[in-house]
C-alpha atoms as a PDB file:
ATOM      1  CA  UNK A   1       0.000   0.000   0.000  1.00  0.00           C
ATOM      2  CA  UNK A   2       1.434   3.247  -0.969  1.00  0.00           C
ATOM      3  CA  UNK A   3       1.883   6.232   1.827  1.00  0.00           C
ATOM      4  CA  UNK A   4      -0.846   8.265   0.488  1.00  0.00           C
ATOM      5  CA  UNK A   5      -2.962   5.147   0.503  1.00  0.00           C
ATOM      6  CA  UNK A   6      -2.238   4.426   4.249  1.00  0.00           C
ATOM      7  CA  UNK A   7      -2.923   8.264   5.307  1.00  0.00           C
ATOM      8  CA  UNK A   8      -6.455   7.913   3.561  1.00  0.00           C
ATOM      9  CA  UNK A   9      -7.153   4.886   5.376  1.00  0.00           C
ATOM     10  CA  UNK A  10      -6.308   6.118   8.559  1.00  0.00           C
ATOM     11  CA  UNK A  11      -7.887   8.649   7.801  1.00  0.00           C
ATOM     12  CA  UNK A  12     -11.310   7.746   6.672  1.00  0.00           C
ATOM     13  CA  UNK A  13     -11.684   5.278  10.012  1.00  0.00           C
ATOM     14  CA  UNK A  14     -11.348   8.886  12.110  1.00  0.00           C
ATOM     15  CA  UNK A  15     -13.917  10.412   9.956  1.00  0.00           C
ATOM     16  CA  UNK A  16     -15.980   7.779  10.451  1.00  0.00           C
ATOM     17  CA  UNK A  17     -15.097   7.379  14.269  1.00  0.00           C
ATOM     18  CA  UNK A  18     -16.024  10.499  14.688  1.00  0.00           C
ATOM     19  CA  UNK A  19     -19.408  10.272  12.600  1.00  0.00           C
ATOM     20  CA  UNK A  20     -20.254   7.884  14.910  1.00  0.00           C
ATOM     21  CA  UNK A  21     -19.722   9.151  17.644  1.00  0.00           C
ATOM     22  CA  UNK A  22     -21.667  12.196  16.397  1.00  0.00           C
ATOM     23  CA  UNK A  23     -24.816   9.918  15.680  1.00  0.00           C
ATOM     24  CA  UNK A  24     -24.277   8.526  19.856  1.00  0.00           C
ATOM     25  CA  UNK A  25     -22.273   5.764  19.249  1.00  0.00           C
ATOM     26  CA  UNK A  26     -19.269   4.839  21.401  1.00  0.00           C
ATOM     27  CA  UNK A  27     -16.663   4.076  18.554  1.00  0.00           C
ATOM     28  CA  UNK A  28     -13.161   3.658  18.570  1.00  0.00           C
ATOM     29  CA  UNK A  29     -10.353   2.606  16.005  1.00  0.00           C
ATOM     30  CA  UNK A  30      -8.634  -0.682  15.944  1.00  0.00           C
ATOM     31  CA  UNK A  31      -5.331   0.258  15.200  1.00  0.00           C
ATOM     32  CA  UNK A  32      -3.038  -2.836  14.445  1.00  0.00           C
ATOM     33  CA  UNK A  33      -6.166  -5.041  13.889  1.00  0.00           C
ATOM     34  CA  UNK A  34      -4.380  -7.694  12.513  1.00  0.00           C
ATOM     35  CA  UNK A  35      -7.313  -7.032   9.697  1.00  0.00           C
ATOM     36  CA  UNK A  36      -9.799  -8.144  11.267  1.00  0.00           C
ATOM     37  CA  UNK A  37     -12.118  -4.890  12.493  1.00  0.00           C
ATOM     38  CA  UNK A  38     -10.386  -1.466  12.129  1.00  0.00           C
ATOM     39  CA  UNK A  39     -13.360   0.341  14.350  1.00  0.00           C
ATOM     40  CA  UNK A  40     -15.926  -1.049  17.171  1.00  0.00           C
ATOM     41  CA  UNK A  41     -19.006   0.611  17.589  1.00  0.00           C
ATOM     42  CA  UNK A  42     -21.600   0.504  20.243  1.00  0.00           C
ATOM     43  CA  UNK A  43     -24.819   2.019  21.426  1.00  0.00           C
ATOM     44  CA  UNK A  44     -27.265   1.594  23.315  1.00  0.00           C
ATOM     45  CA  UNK A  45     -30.524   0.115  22.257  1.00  0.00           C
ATOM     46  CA  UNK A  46     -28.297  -1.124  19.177  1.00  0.00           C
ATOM     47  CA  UNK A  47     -26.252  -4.174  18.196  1.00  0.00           C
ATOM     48  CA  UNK A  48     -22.711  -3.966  18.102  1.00  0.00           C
ATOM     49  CA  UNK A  49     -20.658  -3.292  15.052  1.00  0.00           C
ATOM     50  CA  UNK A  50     -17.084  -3.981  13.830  1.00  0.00           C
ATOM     51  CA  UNK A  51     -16.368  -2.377  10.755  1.00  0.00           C
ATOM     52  CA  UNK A  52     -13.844  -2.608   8.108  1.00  0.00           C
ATOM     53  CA  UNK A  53     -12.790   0.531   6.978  1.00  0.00           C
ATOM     54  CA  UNK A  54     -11.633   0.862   2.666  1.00  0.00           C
ATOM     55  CA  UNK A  55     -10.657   3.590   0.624  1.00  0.00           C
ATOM     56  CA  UNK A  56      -9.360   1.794  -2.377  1.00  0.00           C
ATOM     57  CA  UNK A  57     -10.011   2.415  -5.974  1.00  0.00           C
ATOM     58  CA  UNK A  58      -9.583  -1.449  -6.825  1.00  0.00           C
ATOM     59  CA  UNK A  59     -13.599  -1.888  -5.853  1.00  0.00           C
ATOM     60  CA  UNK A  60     -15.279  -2.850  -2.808  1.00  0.00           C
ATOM     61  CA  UNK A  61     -13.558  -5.721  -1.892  1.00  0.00           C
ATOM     62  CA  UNK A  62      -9.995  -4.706  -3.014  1.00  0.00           C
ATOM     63  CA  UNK A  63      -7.756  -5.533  -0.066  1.00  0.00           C
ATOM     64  CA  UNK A  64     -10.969  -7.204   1.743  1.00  0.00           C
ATOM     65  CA  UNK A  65     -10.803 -10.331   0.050  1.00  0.00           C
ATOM     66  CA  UNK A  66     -12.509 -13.697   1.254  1.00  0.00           C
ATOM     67  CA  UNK A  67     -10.302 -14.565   3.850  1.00  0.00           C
ATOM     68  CA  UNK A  68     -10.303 -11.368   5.386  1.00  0.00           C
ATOM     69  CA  UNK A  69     -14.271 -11.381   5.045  1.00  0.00           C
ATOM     70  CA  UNK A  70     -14.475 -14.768   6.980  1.00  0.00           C
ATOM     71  CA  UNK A  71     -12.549 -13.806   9.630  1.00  0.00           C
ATOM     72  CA  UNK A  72     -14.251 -10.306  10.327  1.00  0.00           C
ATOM     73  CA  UNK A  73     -17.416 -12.497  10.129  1.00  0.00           C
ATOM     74  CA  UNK A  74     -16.388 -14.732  12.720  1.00  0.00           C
ATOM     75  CA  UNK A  75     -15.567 -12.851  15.269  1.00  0.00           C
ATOM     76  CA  UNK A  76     -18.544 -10.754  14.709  1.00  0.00           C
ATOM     77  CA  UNK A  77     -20.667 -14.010  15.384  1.00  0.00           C
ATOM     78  CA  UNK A  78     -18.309 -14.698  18.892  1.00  0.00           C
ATOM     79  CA  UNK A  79     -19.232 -11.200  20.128  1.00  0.00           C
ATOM     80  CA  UNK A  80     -22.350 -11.082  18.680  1.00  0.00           C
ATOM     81  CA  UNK A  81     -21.845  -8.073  16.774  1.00  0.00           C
ATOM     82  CA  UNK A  82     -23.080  -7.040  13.248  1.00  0.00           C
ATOM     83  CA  UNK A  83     -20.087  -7.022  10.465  1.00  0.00           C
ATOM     84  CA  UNK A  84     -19.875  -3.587   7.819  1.00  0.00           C
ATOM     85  CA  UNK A  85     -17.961  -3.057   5.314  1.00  0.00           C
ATOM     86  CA  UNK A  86     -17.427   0.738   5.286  1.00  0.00           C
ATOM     87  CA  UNK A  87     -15.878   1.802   1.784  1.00  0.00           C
ATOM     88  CA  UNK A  88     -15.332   5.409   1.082  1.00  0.00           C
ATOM     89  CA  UNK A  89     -12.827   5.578  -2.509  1.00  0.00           C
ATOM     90  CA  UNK A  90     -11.378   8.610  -3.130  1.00  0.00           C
ATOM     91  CA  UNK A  91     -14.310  11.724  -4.518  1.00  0.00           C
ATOM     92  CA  UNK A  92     -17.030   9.485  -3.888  1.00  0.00           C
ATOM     93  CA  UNK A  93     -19.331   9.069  -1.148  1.00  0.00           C
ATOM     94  CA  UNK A  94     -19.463   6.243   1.579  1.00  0.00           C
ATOM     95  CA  UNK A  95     -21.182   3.045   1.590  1.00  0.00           C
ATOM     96  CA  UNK A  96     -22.328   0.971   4.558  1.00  0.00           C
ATOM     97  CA  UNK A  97     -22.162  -2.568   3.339  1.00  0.00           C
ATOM     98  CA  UNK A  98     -23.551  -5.390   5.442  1.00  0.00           C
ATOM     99  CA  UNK A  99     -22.022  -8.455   6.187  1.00  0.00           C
ATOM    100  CA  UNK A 100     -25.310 -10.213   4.019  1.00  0.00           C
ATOM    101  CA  UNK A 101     -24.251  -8.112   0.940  1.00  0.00           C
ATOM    102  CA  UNK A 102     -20.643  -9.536   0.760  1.00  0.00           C
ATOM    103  CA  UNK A 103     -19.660 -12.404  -2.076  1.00  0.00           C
ATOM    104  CA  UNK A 104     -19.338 -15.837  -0.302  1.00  0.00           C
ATOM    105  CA  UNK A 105     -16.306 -15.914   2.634  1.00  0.00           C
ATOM    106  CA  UNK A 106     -15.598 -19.269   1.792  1.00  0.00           C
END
């Protein structure tokens, strides 16, 4: 991943922290996820989320390929949390993208 890349990434998962937290949500980053959430949310009254945060060009799944998919997915069934995909490419707007929208984790 280029620099520029990275600092977009990093980037976006503040922006979107901080959206959160705008909307009540408790959210924090995950830096040094190992890939598997890069923010938790919670609120009250609402399930948990852990959300993977892309800014890529390559598509929706660029850099969130299967593997990466199943395991977000599993540990969002262990802590019985809801799985996003949160993918905001560069000049276009966000999209939420729930774990039953994603192409097979197998």
């Amino acid at each position: 991943m280029a620099k520029a890349d990275s600092k977009r990434g990093i980037q976006r998962e503040r922006d979107l922290v901080n959206a959160l937290r705008e909307d009540g949500w408790f959210a924090i980053r995950a830096p040094a996820s190992l890939g598997v959430a890069d923010v938790v949310a919670l609120k009250d009254g609402e399930r948990p989320r852990l959300v993977e945060v892309k800014s890529t060009r390559a598509g929706r799944y660029g850099g969130f390929g299967p593997a990466d998919r199943k395991a977000l997915s599993e540990m969002a069934a262990q802590a019985g949390a809801d799985a996003y995909l949160y993918w905001h490419p560069p000049r276009r707007k966000p999209e939420w993208i729930p774990e039953a929208d994603w192409p097979d984790a197998a």
